[in-house]
C-alpha atoms as a PDB file:
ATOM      1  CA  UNK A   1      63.216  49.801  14.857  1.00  0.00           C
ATOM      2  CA  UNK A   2      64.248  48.338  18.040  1.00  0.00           C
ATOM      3  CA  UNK A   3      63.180  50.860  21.087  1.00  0.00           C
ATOM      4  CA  UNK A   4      64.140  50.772  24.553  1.00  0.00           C
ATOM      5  CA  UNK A   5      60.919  52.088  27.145  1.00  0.00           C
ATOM      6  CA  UNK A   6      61.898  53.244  30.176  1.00  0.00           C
ATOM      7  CA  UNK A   7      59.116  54.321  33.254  1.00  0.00           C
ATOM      8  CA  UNK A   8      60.239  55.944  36.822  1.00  0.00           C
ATOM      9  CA  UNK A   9      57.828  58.722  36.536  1.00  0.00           C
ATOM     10  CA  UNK A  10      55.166  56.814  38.656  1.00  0.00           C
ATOM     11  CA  UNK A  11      55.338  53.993  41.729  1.00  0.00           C
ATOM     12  CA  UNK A  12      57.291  51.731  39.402  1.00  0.00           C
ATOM     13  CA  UNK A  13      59.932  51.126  37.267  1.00  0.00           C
ATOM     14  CA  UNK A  14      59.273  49.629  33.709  1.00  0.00           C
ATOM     15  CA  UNK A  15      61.969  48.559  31.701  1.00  0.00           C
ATOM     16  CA  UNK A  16      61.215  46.723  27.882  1.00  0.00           C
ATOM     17  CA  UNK A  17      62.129  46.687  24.687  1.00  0.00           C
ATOM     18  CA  UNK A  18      60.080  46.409  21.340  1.00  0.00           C
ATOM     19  CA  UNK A  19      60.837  45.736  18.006  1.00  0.00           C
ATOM     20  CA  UNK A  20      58.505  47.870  16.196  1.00  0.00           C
ATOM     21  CA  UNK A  21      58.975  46.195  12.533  1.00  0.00           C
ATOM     22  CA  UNK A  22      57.129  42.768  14.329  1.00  0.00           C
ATOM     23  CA  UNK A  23      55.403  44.489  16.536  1.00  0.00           C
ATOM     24  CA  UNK A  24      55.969  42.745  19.341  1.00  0.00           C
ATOM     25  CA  UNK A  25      57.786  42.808  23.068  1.00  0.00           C
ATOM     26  CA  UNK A  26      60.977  41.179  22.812  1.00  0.00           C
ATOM     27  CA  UNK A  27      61.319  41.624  26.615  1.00  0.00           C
ATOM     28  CA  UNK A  28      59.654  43.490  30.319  1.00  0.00           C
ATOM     29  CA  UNK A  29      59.820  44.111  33.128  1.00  0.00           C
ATOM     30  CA  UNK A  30      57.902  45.921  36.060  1.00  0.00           C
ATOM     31  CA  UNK A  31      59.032  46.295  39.844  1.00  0.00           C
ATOM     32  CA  UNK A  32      56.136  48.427  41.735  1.00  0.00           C
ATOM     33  CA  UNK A  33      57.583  50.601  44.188  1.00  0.00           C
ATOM     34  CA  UNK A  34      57.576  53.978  46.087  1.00  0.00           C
ATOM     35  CA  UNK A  35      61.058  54.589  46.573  1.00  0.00           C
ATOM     36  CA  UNK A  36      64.259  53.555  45.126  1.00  0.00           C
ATOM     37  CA  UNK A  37      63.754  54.099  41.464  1.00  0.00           C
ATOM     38  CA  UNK A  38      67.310  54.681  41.354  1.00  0.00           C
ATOM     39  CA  UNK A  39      68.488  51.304  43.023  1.00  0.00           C
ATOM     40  CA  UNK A  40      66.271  49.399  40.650  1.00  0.00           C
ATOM     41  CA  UNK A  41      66.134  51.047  37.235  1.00  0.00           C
ATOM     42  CA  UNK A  42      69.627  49.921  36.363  1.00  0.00           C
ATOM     43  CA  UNK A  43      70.425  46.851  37.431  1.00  0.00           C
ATOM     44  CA  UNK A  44      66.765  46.076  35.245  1.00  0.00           C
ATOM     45  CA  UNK A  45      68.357  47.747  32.567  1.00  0.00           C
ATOM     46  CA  UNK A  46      70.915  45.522  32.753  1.00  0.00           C
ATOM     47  CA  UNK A  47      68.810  42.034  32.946  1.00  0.00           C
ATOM     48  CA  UNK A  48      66.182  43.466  30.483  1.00  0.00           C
ATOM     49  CA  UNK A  49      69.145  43.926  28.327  1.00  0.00           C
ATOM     50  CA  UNK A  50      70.977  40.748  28.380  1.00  0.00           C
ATOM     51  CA  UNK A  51      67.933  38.812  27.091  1.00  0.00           C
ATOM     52  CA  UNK A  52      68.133  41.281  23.822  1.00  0.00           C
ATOM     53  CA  UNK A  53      70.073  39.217  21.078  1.00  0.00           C
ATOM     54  CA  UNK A  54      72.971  41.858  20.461  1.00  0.00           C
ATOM     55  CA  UNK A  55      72.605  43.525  23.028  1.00  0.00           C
ATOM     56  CA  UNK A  56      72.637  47.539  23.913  1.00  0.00           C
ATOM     57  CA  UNK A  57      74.100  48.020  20.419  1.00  0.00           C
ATOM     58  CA  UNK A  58      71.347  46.478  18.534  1.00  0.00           C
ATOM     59  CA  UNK A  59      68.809  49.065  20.516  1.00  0.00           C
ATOM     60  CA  UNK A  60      67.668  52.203  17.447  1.00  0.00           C
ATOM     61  CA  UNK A  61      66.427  54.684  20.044  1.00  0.00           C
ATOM     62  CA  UNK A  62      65.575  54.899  23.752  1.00  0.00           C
ATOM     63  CA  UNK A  63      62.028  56.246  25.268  1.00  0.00           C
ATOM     64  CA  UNK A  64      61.575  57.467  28.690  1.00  0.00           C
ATOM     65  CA  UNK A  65      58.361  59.074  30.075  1.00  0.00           C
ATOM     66  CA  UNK A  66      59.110  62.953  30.987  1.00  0.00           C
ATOM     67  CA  UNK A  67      56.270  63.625  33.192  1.00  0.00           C
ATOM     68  CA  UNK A  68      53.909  64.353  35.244  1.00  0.00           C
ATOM     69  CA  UNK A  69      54.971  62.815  37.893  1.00  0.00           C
ATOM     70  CA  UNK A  70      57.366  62.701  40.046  1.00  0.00           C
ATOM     71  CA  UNK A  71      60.121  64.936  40.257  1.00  0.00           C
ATOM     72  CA  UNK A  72      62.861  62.776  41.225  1.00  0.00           C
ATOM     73  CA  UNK A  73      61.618  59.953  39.450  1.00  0.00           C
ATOM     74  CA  UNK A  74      61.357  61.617  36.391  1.00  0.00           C
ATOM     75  CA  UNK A  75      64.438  62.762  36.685  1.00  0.00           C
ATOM     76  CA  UNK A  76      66.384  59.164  37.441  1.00  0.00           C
ATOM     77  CA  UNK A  77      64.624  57.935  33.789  1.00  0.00           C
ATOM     78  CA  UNK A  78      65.629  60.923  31.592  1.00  0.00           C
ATOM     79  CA  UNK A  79      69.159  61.049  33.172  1.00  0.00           C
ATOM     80  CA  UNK A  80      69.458  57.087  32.406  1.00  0.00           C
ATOM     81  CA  UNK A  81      67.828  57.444  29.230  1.00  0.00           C
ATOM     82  CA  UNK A  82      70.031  60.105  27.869  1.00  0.00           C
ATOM     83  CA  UNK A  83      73.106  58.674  29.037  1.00  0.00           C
ATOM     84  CA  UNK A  84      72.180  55.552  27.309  1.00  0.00           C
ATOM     85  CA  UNK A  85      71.849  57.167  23.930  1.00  0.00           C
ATOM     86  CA  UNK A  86      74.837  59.496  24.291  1.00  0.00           C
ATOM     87  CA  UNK A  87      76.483  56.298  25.097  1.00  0.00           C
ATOM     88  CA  UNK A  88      75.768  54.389  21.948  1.00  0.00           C
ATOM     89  CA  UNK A  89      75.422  57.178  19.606  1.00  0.00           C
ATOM     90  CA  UNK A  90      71.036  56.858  19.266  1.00  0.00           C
ATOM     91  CA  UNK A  91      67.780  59.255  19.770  1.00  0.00           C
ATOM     92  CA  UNK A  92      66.343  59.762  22.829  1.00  0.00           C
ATOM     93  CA  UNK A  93      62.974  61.118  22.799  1.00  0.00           C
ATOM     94  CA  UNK A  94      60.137  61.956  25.448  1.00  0.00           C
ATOM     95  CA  UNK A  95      56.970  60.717  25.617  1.00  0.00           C
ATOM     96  CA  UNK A  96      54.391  62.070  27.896  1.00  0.00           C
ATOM     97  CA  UNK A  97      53.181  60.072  30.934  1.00  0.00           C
ATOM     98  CA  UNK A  98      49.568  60.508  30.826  1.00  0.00           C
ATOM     99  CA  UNK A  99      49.915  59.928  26.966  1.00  0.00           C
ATOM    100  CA  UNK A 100      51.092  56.477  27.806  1.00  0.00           C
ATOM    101  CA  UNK A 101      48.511  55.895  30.074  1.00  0.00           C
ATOM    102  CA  UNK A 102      45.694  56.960  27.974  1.00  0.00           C
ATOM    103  CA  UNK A 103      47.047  54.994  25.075  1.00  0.00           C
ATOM    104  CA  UNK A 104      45.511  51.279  25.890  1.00  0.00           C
ATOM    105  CA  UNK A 105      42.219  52.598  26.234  1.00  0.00           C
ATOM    106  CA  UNK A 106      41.664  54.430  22.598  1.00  0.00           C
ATOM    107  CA  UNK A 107      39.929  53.282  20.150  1.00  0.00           C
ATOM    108  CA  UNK A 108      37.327  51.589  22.744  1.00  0.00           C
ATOM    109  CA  UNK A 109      33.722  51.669  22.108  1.00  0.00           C
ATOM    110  CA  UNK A 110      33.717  52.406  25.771  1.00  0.00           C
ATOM    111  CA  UNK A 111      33.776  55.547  26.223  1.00  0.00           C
ATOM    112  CA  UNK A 112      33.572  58.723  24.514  1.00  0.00           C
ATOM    113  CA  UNK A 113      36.445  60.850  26.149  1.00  0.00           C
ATOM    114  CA  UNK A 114      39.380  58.994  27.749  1.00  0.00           C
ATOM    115  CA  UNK A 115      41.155  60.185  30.509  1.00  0.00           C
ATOM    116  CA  UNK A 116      44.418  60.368  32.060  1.00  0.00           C
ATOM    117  CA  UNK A 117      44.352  60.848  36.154  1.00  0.00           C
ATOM    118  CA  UNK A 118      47.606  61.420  38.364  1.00  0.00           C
ATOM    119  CA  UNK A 119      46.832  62.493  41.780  1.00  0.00           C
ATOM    120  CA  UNK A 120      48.734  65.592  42.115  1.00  0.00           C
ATOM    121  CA  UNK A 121      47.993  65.687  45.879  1.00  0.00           C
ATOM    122  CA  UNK A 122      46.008  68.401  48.185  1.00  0.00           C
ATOM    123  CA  UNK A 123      43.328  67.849  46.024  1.00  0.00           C
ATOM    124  CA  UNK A 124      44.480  68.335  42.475  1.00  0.00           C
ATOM    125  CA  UNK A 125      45.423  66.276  39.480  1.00  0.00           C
ATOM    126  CA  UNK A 126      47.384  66.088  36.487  1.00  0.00           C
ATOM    127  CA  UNK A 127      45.243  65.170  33.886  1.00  0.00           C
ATOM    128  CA  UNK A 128      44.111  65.346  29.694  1.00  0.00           C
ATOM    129  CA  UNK A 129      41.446  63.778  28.253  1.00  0.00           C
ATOM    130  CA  UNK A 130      41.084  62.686  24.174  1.00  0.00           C
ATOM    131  CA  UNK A 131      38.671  61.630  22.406  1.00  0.00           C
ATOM    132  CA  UNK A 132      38.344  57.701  21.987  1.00  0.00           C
ATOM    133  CA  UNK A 133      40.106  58.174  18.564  1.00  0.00           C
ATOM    134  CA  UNK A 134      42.990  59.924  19.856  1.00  0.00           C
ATOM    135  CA  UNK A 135      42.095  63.265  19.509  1.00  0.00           C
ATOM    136  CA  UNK A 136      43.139  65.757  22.396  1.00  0.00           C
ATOM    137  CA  UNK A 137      40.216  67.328  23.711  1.00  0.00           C
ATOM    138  CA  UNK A 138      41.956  69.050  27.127  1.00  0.00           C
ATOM    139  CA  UNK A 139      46.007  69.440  27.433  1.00  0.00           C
ATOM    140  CA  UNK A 140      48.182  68.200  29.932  1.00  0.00           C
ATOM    141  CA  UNK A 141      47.432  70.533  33.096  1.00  0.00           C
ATOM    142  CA  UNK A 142      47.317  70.298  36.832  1.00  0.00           C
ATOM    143  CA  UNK A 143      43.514  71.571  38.372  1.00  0.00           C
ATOM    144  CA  UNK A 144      41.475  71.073  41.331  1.00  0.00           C
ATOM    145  CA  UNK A 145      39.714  67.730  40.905  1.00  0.00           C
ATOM    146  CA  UNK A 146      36.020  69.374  41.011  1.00  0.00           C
ATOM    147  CA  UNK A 147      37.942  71.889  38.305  1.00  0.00           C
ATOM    148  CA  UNK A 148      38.919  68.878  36.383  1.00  0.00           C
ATOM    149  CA  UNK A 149      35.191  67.306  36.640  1.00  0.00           C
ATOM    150  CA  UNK A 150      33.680  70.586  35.144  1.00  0.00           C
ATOM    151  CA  UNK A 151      35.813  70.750  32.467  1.00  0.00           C
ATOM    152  CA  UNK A 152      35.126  67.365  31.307  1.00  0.00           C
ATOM    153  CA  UNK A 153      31.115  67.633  31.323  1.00  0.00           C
ATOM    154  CA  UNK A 154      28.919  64.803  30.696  1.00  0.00           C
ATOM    155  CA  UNK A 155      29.103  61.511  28.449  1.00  0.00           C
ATOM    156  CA  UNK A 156      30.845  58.308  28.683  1.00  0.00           C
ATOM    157  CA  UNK A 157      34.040  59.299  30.458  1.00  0.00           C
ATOM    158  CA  UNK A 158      36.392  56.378  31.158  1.00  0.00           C
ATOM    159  CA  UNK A 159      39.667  57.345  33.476  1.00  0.00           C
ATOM    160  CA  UNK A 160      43.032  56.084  34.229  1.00  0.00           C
ATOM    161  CA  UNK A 161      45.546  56.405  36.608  1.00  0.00           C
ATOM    162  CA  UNK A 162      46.108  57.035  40.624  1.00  0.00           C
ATOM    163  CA  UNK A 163      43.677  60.138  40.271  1.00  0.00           C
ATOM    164  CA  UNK A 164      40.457  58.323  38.463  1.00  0.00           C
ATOM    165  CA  UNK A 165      38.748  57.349  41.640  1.00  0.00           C
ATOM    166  CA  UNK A 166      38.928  60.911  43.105  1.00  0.00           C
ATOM    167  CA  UNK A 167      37.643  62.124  39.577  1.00  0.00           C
ATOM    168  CA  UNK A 168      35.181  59.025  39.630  1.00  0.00           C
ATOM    169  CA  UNK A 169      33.801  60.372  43.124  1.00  0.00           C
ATOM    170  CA  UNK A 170      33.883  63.906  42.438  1.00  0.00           C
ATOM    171  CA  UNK A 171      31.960  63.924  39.370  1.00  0.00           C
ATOM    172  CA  UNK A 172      28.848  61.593  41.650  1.00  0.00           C
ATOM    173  CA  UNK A 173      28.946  64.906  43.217  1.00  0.00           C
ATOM    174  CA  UNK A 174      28.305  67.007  40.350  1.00  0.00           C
ATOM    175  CA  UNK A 175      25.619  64.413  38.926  1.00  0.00           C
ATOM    176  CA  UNK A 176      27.908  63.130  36.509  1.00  0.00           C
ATOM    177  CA  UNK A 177      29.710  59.680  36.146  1.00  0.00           C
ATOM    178  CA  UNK A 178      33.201  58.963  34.982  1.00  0.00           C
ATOM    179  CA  UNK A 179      33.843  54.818  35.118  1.00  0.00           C
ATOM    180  CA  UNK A 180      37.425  53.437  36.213  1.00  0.00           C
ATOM    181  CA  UNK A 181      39.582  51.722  34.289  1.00  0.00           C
ATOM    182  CA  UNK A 182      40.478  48.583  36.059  1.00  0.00           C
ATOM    183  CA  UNK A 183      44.412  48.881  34.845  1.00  0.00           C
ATOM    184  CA  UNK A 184      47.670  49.878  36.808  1.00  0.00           C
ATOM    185  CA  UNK A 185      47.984  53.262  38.190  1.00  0.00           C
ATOM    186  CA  UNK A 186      51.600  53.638  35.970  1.00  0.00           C
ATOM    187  CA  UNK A 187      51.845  53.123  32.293  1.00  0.00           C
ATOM    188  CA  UNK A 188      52.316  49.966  30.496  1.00  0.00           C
ATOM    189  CA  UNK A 189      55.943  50.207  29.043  1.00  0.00           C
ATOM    190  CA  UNK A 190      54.645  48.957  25.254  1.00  0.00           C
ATOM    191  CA  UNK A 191      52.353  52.029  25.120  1.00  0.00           C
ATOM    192  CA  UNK A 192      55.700  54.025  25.975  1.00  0.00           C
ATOM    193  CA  UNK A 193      57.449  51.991  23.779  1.00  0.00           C
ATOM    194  CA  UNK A 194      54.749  52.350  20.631  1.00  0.00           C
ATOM    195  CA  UNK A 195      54.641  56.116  21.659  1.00  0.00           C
ATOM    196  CA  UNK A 196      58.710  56.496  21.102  1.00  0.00           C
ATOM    197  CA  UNK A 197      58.942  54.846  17.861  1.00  0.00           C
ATOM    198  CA  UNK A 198      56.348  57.730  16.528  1.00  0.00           C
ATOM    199  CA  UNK A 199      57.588  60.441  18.573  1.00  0.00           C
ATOM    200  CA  UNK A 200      59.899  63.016  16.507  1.00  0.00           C
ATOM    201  CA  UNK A 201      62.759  63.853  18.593  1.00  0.00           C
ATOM    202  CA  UNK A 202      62.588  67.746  17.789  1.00  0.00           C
ATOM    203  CA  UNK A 203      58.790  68.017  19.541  1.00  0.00           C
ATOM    204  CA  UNK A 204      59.441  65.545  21.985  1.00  0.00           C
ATOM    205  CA  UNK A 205      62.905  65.519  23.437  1.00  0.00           C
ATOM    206  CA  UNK A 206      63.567  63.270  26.664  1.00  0.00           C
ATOM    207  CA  UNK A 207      63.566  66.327  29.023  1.00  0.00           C
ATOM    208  CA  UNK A 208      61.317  66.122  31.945  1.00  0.00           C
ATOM    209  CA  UNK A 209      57.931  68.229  31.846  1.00  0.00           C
ATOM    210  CA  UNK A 210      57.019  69.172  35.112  1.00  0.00           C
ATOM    211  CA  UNK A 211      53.225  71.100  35.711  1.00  0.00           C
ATOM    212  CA  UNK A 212      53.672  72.279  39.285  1.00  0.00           C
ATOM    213  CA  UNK A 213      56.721  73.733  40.842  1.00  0.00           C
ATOM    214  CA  UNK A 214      57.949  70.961  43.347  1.00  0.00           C
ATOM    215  CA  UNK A 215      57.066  70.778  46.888  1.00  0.00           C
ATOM    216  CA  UNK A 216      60.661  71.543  48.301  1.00  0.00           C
ATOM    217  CA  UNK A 217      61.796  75.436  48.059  1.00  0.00           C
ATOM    218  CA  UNK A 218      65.757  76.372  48.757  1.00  0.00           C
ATOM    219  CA  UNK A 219      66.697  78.583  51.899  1.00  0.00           C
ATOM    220  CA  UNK A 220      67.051  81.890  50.840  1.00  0.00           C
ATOM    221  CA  UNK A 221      71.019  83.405  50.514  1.00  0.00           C
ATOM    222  CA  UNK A 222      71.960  84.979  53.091  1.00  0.00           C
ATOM    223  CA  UNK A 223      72.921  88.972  52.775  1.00  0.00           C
ATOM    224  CA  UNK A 224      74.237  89.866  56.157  1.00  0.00           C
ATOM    225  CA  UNK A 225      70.497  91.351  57.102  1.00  0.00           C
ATOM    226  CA  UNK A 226      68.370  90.214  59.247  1.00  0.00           C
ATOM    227  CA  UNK A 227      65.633  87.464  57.645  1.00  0.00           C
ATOM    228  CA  UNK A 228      62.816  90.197  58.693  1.00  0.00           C
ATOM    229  CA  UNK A 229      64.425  93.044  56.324  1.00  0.00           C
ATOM    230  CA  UNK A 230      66.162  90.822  53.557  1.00  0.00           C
END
């Protein structure tokens, strides 16, 4: 199978493309950034791409990461990665962000517990932890980062991501210790990649997951009263 990975769900848009019958990366590429997901992802798609002997039409299925994250990221990567495989007739599935961040560090002798970090801002992440062998020990949730820390407990605790150093230090607090992976705060785009050619695209459609309502609320419709009676 040849699988298109797509990541906007964190500071940085991933683009690659794997051919899972050699396992190996036919092509990458990363751009970090805060803004303008949107202005980058495609024209990557479109160099990414063009190195890809055949083309878009020799691509099997198309990955994106569905969350957490953030909102309008998320969104720009599932919209491109749908229209993609409505385009050339192909699955689209969804593979979880903190999945693909966990994923390079299973399997070490490391650590006991593995886990995934995203600061979630005003002092709460999004986070799961799994056992070094893959097995899911805590669900994707958002908590309070001394929440988080409890749950967890003691043990050799390795975390990932833009929230591990918040966990690291909160945990010091509680007289526990949680080490730091020293890799990006935003998946690597094979782990997406390896993660879409398993994922089954009944359980894991490309369809963003979101764990907190977002940050913006609409003005409420107006009904003639005034705001203090409505």
């Amino acid at each position: 199978m040849r699988i298109l990975a797509i990541d906007t769900s964190l500071p940085a848009v991933s683009v690659g493309v794997f051919d899972s019958e050699a396992q190996q990366v036919v092509v990458r590429e990363t751009l970090p950034m805060q803004k303008g997901h949107a202005e980058a992802l495609m024209p990557m798609l479109e160099r990414v791409v063009a190195q890809v002997s055949g083309g878009f039409a020799s691509l099997d299925r198309v990955a994106v990461t569905v969350g957490p994250g953030s909102f309008t990221g998320i969104r720009i990567g599932v919209a491109a990665a749908r229209g993609i495989a409505l385009a050339l007739g192909i699955e689209a599935v969804g593979v979880s962000t903190l999945a693909a961040l966990a994923t390079p560090l299973l399997f070490s002798q490391d650590a006991q517990v593995v886990v995934a970090a995203i600061d979630a801002l005003h002092g709460n992440i999004y986070f799961s932890a799994c056992g070094s062998s893959g097995r899911i020990l805590t669900s994707p949730r958002i908590a309070p980062i001394t929440e988080a820390c409890r749950l967890l407990g003691a043990g050799r605790v390795v975390a990932v991501g833009s929230g591990a150093d918040a966990l690291s230090e909160a945990a010091k607090a509680l007289g526990h210790e949680i080490s730091v992976a020293g890799q990006e705060p935003w998946p690597d785009i094979v782990a997406v990649a390896k993660l879409g050619v398993v994922a089954d695209p009944q359980t894991a459609p490309a369809r963003p997951v979101y764990l907190k309502a977002p940050d913006v609320t609409l003005p409420a419709k107006s009904s003639g009263l005034p705001r203090a009676v409505q």
